[in-house]
Protein backbone atom coordinates (compact mmCIF):
# COMPACT_ATOMS: atom_id res chain seq x y z
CA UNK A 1 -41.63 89.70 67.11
CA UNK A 2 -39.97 92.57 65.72
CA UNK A 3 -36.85 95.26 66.72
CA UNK A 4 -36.24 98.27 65.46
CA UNK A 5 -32.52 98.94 64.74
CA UNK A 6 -31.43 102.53 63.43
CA UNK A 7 -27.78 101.91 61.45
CA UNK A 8 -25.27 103.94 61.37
CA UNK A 9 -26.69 106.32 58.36
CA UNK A 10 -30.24 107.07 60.59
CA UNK A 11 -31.95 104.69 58.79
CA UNK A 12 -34.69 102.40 60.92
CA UNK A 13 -35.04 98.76 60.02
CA UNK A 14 -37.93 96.80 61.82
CA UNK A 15 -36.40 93.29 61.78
CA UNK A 16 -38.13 89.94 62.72
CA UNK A 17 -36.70 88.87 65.78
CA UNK A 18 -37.11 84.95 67.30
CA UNK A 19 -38.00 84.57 71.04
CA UNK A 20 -35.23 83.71 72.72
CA UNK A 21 -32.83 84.96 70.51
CA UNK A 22 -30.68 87.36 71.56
CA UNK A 23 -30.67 90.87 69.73
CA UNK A 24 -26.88 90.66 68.49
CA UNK A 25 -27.40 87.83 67.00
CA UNK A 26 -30.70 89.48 65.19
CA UNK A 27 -28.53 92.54 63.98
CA UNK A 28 -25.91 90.26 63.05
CA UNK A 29 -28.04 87.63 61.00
CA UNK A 30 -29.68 90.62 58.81
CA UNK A 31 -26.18 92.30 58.55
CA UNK A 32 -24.78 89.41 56.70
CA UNK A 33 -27.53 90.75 53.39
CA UNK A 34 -27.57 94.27 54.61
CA UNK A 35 -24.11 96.06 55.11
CA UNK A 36 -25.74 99.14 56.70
CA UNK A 37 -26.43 96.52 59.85
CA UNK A 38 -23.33 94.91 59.45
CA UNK A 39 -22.00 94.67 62.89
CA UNK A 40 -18.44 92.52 64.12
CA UNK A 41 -19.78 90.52 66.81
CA UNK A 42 -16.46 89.11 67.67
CA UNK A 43 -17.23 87.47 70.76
CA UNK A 44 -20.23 85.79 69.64
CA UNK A 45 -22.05 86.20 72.96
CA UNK A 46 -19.57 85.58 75.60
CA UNK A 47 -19.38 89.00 76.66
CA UNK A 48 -16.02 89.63 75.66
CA UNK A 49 -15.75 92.83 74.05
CA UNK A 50 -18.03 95.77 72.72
CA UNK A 51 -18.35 95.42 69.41
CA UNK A 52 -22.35 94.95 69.56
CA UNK A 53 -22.63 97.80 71.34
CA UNK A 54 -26.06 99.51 70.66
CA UNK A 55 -28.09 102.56 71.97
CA UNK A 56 -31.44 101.65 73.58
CA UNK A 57 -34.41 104.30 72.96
CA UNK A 58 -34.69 105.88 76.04
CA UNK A 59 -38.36 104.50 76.43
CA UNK A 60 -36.67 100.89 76.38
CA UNK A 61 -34.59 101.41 79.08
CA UNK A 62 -36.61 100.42 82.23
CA UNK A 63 -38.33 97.34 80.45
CA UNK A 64 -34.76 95.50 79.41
CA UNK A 65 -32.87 93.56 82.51
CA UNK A 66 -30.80 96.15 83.69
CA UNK A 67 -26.55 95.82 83.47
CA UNK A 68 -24.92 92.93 84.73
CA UNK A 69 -21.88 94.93 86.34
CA UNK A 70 -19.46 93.00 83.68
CA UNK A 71 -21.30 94.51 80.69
CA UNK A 72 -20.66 97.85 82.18
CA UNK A 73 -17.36 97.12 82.51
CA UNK A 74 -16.95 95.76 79.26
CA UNK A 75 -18.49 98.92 77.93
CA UNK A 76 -16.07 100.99 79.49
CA UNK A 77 -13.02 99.72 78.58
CA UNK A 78 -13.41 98.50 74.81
CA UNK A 79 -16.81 100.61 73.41
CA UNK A 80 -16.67 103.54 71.49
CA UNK A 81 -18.92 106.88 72.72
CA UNK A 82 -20.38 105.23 75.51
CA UNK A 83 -24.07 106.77 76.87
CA UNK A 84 -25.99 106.31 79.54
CA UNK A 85 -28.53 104.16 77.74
CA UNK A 86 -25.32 101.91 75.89
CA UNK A 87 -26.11 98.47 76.11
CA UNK A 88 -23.99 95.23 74.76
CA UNK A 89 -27.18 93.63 72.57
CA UNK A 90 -25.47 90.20 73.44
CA UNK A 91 -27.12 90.78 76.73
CA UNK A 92 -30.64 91.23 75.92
CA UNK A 93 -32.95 88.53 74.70
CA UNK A 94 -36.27 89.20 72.82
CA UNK A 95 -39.00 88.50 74.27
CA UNK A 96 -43.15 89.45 74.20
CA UNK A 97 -41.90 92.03 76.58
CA UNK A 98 -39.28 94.02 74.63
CA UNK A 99 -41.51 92.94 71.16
CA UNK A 100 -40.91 96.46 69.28
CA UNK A 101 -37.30 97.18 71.32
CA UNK A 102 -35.60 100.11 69.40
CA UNK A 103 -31.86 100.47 69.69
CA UNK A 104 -29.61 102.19 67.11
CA UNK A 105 -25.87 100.44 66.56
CA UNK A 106 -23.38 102.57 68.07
CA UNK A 107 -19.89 103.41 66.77
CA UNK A 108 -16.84 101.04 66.73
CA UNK A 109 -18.93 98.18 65.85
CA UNK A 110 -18.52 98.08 62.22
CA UNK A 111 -16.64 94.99 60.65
């Protein structure tokens, strides 16, 4: 399975993804070699904050889960140039039906 994550420069990266897995924790694995993915992660998952705040391709957005109404919330009060299609990537798991998701990282997420 595979994502495609833009970084911060307009570069696309197709990175192997793991069923299951969620897609911060994607970004985050291949931003440990790669500092143009580098993203903070702080929370680890728990929904805590904003800093894996990505942009979902606009053809994405209807086959993701939509917002749980704390993600939206979390989005509003700690991320950075918030869109209509911001998503935390803590809340969406790869699966055969995102396989080929495409999300850039947003702004503020940067370690």
């Amino acid at each position: 399975m595979k994502i495609n994550v833009t970084d911060r420069a307009g570069k696309t990266h197709a990175l192997e993804g793991i069923d299951g897995w969620r897609v911060m924790e994607i970004i985050r694995d291949y931003g440990m070699n790669d500092p143009a993915l580098a993203i903070k992660a702080e929370c680890g998952g728990a929904m805590a904050c904003a800093t894996c705040h990505v942009y979902v391709a606009k053809e994405w957005l209807d086959k993701i889960p939509p917002q749980h109404p704390d993600e939206a919330d979390i989005l509003t009060d700690f991320g950075f140039g918030v869109e209509e299609n911001s998503r935390l990537s803590c809340q969406i798991i790869l699966g055969d039906d995102i396989d080929g998701l495409a999300v850039t990282i947003a702004p503020g997420t940067e370690p």
